[in-house]
Protein backbone atom coordinates (compact mmCIF):
# COMPACT_ATOMS: atom_id res chain seq x y z
CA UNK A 1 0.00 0.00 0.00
CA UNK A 2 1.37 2.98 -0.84
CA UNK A 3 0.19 6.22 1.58
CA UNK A 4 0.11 8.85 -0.40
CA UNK A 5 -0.88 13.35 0.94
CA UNK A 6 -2.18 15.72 -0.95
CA UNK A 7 -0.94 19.12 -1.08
CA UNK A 8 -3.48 21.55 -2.20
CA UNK A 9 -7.12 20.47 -1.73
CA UNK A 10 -8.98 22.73 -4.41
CA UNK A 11 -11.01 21.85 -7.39
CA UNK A 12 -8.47 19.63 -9.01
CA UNK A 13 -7.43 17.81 -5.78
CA UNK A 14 -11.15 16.84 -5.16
CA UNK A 15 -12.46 16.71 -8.50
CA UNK A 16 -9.61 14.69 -10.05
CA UNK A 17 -6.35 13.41 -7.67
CA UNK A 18 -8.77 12.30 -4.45
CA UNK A 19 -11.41 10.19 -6.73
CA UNK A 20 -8.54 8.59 -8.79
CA UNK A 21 -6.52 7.83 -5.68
CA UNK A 22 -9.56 6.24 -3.80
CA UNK A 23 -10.02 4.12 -7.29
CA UNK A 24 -6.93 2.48 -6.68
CA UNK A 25 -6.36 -0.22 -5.16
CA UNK A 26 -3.01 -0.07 -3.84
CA UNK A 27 -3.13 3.98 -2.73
CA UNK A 28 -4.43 5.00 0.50
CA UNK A 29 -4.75 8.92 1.18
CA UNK A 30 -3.10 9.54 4.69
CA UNK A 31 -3.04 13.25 4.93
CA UNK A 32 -3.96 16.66 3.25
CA UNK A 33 -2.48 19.72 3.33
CA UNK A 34 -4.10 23.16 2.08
CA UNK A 35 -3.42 26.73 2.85
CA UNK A 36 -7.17 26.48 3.83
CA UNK A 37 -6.94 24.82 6.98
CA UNK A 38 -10.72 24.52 6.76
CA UNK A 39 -10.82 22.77 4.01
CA UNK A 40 -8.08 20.66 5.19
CA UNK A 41 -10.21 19.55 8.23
CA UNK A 42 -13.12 19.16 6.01
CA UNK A 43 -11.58 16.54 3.59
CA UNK A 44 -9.50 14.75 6.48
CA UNK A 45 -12.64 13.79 8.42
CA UNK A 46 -14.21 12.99 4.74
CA UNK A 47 -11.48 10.86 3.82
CA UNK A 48 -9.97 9.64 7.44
CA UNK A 49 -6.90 11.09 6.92
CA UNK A 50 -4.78 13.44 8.80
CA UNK A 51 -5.08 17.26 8.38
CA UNK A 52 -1.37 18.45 8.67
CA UNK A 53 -0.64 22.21 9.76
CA UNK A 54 2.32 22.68 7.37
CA UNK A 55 3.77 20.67 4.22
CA UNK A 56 6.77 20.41 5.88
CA UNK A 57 4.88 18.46 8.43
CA UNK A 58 2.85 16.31 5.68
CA UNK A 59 6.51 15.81 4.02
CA UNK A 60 8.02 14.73 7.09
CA UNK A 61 5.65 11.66 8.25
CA UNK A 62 6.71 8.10 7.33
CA UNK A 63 3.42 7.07 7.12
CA UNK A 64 3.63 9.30 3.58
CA UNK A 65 5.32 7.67 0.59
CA UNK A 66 4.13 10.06 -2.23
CA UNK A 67 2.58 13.25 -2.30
CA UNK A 68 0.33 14.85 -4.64
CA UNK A 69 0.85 18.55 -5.60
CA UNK A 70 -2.33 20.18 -6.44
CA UNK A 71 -1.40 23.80 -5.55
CA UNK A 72 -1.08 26.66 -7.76
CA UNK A 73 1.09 26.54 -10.67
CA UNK A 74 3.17 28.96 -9.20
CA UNK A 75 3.99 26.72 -6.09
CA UNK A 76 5.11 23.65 -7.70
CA UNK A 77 8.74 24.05 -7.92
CA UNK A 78 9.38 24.85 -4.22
CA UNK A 79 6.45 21.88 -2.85
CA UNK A 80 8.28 19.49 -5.18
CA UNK A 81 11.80 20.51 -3.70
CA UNK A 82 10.43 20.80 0.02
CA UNK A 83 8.96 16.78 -0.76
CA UNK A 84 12.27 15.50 -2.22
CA UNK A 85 14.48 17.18 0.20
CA UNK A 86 11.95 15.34 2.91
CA UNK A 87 12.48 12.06 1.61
């Protein structure tokens, strides 16, 4: 099983990356991270998965293999650094 958390819970995390994850067998959504910690509550007690406070945080558990980065263009690059540099 791979655990994977999303970073960025708008429209495409919940519209595309959530349903496709939950389709798959072998993936199992451990955590979410969004700017919005509302909405970050919202889809962790949806899911049952862990709302995380930071992405460093999200980045940081062994319980997370892969991560999902559904934030703004613009954020990307650094998300995908801050995840690699994490492990």
């Amino acid at each position: 099983m791979v655990g994977i958390g999303v970073v960025g819970c708008g429209k495409i995390a919940q519209v595309r990356h959530i349903p496709e994850y939950l389709e798959h067998p072998e993936a199992e959504i451990r955590g979410f991270y969004d700017t919005n910690q509302a909405r970050v509550t919202e889809l962790g007690q949806k899911y049952r998965a862990k709302a995380y406070a930071s992405a460093d945080a999200l980045f940081a558990d062994p319980q997370i293999d892969a991560v999902s980065i559904c934030a703004a263009n613009f954020a990307h690059a650094p998300l995908a650094i801050a995840a690699l540099n994490a492990g």
